[in-house]
C-alpha atoms as a PDB file:
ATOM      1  CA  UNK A   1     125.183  95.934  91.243  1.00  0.00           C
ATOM      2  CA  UNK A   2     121.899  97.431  90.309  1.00  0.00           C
ATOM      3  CA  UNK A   3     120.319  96.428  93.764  1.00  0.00           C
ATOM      4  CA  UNK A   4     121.969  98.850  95.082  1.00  0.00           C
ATOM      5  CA  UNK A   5     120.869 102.004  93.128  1.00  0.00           C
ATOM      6  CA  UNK A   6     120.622 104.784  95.467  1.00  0.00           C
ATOM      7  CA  UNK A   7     118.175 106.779  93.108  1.00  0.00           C
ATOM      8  CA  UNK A   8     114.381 105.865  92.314  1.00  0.00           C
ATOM      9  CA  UNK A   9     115.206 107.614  88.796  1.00  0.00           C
ATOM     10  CA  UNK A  10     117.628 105.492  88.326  1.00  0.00           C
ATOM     11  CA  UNK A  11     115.887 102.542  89.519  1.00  0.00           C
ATOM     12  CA  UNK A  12     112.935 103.489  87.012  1.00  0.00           C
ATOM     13  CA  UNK A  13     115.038 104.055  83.715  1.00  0.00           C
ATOM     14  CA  UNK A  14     116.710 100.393  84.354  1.00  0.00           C
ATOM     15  CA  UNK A  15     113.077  99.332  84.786  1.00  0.00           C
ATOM     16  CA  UNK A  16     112.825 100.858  81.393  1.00  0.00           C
ATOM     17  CA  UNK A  17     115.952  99.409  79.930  1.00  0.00           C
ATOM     18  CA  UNK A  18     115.660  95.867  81.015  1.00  0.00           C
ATOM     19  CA  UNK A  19     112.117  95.654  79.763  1.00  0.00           C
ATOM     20  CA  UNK A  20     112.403  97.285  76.599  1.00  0.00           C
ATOM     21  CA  UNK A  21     110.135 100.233  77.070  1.00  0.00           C
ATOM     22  CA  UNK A  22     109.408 103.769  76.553  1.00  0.00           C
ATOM     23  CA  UNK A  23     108.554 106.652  79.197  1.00  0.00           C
ATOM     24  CA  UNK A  24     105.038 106.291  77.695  1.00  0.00           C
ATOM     25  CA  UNK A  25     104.555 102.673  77.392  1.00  0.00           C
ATOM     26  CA  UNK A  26     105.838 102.830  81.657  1.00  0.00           C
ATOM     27  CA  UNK A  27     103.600 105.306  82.432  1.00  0.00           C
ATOM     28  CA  UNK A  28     100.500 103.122  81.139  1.00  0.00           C
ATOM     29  CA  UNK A  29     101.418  99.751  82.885  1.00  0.00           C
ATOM     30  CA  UNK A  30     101.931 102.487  85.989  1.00  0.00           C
ATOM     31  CA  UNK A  31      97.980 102.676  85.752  1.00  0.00           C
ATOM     32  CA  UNK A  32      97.714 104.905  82.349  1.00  0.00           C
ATOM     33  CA  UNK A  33     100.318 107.708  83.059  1.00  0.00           C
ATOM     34  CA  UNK A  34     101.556 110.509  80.917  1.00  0.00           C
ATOM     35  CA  UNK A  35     105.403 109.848  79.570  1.00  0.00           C
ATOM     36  CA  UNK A  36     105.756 113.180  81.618  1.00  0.00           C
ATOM     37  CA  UNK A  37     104.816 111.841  85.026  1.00  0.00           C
ATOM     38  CA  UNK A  38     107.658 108.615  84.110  1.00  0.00           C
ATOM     39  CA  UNK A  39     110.326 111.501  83.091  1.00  0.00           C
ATOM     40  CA  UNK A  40     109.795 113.591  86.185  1.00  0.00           C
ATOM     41  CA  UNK A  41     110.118 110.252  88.281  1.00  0.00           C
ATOM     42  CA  UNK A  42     113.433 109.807  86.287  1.00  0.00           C
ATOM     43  CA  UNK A  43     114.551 113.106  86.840  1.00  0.00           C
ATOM     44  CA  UNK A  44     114.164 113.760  90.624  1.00  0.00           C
ATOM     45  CA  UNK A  45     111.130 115.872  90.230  1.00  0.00           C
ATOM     46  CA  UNK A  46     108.793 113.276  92.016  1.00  0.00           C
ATOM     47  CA  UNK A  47     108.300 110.071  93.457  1.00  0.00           C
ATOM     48  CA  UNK A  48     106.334 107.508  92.403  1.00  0.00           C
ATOM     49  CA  UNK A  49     102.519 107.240  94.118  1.00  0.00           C
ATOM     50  CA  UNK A  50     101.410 103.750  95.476  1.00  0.00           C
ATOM     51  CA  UNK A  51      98.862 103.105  93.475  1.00  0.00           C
ATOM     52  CA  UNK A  52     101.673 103.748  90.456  1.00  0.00           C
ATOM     53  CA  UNK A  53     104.113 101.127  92.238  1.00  0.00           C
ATOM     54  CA  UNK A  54     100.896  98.973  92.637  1.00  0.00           C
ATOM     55  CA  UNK A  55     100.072  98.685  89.300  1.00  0.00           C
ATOM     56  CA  UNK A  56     103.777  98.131  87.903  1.00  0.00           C
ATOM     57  CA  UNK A  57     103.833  95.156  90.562  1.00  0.00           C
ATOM     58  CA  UNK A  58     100.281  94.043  89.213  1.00  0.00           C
ATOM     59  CA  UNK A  59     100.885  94.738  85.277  1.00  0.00           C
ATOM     60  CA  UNK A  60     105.005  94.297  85.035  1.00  0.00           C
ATOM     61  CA  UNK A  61     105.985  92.227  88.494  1.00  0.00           C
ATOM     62  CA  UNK A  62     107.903  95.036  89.773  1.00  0.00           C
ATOM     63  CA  UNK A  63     109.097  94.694  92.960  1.00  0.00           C
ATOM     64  CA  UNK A  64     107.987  98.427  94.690  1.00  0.00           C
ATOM     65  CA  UNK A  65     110.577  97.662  97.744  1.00  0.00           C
ATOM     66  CA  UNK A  66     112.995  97.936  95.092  1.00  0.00           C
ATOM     67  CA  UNK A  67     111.610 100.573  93.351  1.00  0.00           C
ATOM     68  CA  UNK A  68     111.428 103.356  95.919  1.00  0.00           C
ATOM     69  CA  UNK A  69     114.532 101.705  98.595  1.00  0.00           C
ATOM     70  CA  UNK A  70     116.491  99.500  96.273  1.00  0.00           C
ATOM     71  CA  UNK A  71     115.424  96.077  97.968  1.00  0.00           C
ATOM     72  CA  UNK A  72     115.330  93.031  97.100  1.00  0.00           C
ATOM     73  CA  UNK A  73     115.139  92.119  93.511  1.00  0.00           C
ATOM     74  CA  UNK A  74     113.677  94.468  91.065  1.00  0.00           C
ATOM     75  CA  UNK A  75     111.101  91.724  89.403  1.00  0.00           C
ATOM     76  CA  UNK A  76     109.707  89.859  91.559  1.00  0.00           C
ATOM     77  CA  UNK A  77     107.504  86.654  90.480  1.00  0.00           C
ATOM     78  CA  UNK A  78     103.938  87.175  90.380  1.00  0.00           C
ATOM     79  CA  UNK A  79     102.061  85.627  92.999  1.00  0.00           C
ATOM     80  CA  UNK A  80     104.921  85.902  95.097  1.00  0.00           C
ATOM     81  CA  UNK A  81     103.555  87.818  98.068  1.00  0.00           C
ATOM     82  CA  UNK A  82     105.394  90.985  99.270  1.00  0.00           C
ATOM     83  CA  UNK A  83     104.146  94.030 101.668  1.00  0.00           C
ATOM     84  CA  UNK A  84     102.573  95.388  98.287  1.00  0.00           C
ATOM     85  CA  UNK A  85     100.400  92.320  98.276  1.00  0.00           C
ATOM     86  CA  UNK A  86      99.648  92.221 101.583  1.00  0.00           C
ATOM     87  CA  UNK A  87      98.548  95.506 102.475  1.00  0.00           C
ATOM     88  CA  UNK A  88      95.794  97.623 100.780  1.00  0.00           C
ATOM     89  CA  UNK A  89      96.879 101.240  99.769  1.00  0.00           C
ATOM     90  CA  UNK A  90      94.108 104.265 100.433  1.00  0.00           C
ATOM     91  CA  UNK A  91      93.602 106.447  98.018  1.00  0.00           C
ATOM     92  CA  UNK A  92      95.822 108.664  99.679  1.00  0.00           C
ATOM     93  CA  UNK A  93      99.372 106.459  98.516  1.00  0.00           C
ATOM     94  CA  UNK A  94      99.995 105.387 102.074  1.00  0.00           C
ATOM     95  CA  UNK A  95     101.439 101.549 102.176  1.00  0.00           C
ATOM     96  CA  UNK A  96     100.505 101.282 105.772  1.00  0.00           C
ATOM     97  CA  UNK A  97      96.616 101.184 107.345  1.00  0.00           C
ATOM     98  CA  UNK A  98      97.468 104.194 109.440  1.00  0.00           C
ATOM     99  CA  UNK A  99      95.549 102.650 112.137  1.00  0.00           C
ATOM    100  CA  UNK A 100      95.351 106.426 114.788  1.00  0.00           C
ATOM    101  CA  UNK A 101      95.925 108.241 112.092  1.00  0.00           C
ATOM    102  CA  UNK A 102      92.706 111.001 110.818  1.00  0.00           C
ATOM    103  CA  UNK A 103      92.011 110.482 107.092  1.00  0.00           C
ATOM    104  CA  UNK A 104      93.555 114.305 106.821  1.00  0.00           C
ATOM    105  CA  UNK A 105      96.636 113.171 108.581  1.00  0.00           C
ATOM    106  CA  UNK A 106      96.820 110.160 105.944  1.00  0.00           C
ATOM    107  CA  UNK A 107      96.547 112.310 102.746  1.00  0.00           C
ATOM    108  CA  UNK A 108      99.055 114.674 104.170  1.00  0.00           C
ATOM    109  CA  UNK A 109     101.402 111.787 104.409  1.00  0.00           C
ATOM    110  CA  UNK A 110     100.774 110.927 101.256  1.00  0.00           C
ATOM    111  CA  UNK A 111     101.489 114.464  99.921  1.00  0.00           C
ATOM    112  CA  UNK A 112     104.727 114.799 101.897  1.00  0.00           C
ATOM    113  CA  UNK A 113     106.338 110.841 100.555  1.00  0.00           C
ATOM    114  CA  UNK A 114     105.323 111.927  97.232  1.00  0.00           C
ATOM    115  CA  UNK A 115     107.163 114.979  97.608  1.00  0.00           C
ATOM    116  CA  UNK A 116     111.462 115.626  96.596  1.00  0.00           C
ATOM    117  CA  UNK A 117     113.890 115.397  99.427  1.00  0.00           C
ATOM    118  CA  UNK A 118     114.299 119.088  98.993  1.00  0.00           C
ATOM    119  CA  UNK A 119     111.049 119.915  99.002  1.00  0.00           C
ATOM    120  CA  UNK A 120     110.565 117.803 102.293  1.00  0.00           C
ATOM    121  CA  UNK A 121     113.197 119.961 103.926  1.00  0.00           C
ATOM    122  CA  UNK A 122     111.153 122.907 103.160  1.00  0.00           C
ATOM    123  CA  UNK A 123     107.998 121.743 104.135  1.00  0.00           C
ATOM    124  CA  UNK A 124     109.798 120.252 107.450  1.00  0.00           C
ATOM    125  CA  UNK A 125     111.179 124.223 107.807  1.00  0.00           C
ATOM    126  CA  UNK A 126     107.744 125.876 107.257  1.00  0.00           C
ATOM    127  CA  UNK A 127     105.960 123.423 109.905  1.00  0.00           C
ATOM    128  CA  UNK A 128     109.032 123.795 112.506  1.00  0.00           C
ATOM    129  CA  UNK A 129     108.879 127.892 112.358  1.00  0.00           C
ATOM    130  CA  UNK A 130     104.367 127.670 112.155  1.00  0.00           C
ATOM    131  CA  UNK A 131     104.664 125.647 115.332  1.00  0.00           C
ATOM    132  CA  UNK A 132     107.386 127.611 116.963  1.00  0.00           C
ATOM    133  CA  UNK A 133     104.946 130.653 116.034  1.00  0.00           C
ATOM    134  CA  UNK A 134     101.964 128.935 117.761  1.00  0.00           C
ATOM    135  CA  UNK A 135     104.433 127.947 120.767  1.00  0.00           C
ATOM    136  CA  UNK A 136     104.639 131.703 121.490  1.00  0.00           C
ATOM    137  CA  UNK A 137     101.017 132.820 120.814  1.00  0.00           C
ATOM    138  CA  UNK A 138      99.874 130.317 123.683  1.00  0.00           C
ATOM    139  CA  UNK A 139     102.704 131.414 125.548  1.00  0.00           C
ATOM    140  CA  UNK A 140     101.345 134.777 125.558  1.00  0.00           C
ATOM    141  CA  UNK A 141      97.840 134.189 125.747  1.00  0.00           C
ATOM    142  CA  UNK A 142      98.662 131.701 128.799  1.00  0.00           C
ATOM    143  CA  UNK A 143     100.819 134.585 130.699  1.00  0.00           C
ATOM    144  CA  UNK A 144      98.031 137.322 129.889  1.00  0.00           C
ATOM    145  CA  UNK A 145      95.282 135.176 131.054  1.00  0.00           C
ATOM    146  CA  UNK A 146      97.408 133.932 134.705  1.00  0.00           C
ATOM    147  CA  UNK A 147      97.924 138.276 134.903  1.00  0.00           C
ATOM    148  CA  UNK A 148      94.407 138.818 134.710  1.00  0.00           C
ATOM    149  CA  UNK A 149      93.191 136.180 137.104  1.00  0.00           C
ATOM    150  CA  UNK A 150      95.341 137.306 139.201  1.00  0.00           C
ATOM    151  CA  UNK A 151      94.210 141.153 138.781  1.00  0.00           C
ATOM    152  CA  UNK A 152      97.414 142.304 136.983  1.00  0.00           C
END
């Protein structure tokens, strides 16, 4: 059944199909997008933003749950309330307030859900071995400074 879709390209192109549109005529009820942003959602290359998802809902009824995790139904009837109705994106794509969370940390966030699973794994990689890095520079600085206090 289509709910179950496992891809957001996937998900997108029977957006397409069921409504009877192009790539370009998508991309401008997804808030006046190229037909190359639409194709690269298609094809893997990225995801969809929130404010993208959040004007499909407004302009289409598209159901963003089902866009981006293949819940619930993929139209959903307008004024129907959902999370995307209830909750005000930032500018920085998050769904969530991010209540805690610096406005740095949110755009980051942002970035990263916007971002292939593939690329995630390297970006996950490249944090893990900068931290690890750090991890042994305080190490070191933290061992020098106990030798010299104690007149090593």
């Amino acid at each position: 059944m289509l709910d179950h879709m496992d891809d957001i390209g996937d998900r997108v192109k029977e957006i397409r199909k069921r409504l009877g549109l192009t790539q370009a005529e998508l991309g401008k009820h997804a808030g006046g997008l190229s037909k190359s942003a639409v194709h690269q959602w298609e094809n893997g290359g990225t995801k969809p933003a929130w404010d993208a998802l959040t004007a499909l809902r407004k302009n289409l009824g598209i159901n963003p749950d089902w866009v981006m995790q293949g819940e619930g139904a993929m139209l959903q009837e307008l004024g129907t309330p959902n999370a995307a109705t209830l909750i005000e994106s930032g500018a920085d794509g998050l769904p969530f307030d991010g209540r805690g969370l610096t406005p740095r940390q949110r755009a980051m966030l942002g970035i990263f859900d916007r971002l292939t699973s593939s690329q995630q794994d390297d970006v996950m990689r490249e944090l893990e071995e900068t931290k690890r890095k750090n991890e042994e520079i305080i190490e070191e600085l933290t061992s020098r400074k106990t030798n010299h206090a104690n007149g090593s």
